[in-house]
Protein backbone atom coordinates (compact mmCIF):
# COMPACT_ATOMS: atom_id res chain seq x y z
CA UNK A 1 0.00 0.00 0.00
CA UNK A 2 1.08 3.61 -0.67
CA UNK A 3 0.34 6.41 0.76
CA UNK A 4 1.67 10.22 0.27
CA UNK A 5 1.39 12.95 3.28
CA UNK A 6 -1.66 15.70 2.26
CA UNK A 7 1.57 18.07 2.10
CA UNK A 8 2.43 16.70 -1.23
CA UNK A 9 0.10 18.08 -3.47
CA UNK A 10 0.04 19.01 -7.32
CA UNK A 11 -1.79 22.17 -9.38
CA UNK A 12 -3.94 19.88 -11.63
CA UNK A 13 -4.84 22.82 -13.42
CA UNK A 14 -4.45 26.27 -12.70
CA UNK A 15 -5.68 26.51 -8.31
CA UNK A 16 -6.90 23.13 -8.35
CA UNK A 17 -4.54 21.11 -6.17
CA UNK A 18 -4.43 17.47 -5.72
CA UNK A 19 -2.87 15.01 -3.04
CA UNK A 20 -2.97 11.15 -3.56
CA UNK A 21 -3.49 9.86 -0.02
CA UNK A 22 -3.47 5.93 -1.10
CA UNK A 23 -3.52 3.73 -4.02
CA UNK A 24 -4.29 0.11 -3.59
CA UNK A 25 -4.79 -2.62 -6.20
CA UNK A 26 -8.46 -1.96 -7.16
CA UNK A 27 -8.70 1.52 -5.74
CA UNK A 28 -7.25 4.90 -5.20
CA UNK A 29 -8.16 7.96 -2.63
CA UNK A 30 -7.40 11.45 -3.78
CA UNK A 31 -7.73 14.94 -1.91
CA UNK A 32 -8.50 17.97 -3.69
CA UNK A 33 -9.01 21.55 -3.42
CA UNK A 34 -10.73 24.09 -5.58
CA UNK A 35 -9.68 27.75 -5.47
CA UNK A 36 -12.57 30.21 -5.93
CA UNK A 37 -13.07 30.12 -9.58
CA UNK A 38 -11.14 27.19 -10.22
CA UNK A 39 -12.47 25.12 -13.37
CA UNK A 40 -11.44 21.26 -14.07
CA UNK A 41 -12.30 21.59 -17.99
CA UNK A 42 -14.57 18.55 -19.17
CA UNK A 43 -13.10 15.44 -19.52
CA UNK A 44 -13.46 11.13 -19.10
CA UNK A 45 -11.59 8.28 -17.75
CA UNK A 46 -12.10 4.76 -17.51
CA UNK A 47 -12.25 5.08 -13.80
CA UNK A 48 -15.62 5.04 -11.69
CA UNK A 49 -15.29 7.89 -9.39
CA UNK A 50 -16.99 8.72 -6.14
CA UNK A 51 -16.30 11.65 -4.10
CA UNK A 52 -17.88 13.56 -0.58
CA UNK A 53 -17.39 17.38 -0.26
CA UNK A 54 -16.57 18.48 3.25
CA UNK A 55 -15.96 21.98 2.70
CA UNK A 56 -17.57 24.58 -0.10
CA UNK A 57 -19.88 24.05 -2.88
CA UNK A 58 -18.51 22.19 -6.06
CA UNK A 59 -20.48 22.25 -9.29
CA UNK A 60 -19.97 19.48 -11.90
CA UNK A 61 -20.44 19.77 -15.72
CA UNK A 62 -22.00 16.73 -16.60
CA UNK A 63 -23.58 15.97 -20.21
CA UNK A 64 -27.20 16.16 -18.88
CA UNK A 65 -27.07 19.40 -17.14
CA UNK A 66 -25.53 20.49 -13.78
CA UNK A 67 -25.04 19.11 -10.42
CA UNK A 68 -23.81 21.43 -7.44
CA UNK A 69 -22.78 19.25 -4.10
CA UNK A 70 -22.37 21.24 -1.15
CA UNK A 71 -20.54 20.49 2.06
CA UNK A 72 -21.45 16.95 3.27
CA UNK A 73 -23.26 15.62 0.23
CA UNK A 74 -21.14 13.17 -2.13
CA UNK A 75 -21.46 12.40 -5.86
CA UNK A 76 -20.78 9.17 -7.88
CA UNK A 77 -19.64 9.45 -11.71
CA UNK A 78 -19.62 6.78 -14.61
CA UNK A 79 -16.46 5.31 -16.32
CA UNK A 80 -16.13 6.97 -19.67
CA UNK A 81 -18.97 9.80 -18.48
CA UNK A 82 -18.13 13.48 -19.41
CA UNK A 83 -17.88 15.86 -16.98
CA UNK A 84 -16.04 19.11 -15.55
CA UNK A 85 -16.35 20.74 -12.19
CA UNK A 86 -16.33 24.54 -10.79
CA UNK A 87 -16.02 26.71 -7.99
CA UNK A 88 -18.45 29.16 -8.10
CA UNK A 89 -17.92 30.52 -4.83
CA UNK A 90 -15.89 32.71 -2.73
CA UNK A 91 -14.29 30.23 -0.77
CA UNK A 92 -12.17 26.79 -1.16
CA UNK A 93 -13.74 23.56 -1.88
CA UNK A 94 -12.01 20.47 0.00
CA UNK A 95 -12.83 17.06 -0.62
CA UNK A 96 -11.56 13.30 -1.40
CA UNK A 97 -12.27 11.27 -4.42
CA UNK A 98 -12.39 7.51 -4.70
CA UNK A 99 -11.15 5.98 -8.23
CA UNK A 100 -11.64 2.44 -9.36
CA UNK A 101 -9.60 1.76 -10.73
CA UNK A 102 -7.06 3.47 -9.13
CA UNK A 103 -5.82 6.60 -10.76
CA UNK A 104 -2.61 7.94 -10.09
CA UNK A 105 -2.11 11.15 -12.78
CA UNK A 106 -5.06 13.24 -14.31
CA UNK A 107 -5.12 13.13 -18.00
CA UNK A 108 -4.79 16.73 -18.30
CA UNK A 109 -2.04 16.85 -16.25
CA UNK A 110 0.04 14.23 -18.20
């Protein structure tokens, strides 16, 4: 098992910052963090990703519309399904995402 100190993180894309926290064989755990007006453009990935938002409001760009998940509320996305996310707000968003399976480098970022 790995597993990489919250300290470590990576800019993503421009004030979105990312921190893998532990990678297993079938799964991985991520944290992020969304500046105010941070965008993740639209993208897909193989991976099935789940995810809870503990702090802020975090709006996702799916195909069908919007979803916005606020503090406490978490989210589930398809393998291969398009979708972006935003911070709308004036404050950071902070939460963890679960990949399976695991995912170690955005594809944007590679």
């Amino acid at each position: 098992m790995e597993r990489v100190p919250l300290s470590e993180t990576t800019e993503a894309v421009e004030n979105v910052h990312l921190a893998q926290l532990a990678a297993g064989e079938e799964m991985s755990v991520q944290h992020f963090e969304f500046e105010p007006g941070a965008t993740v453009p639209k993208h897909d990935h193989h991976h099935e990703q789940t995810g809870f938002v503990y702090e802020g409001e975090l709006t996702f760009l799916l195909e069908d519309g919007e979803r916005t998940v606020s503090a406490g509320e978490s989210y589930a996305i398809a393998g291969e399904e398009l979708h972006g996310a935003e911070n709308r707000g004036e404050s950071v968003v902070r939460g963890v995402d679960i990949f399976s399976p695991p995912r170690s480098n955005p594809d944007w970022a590679e």
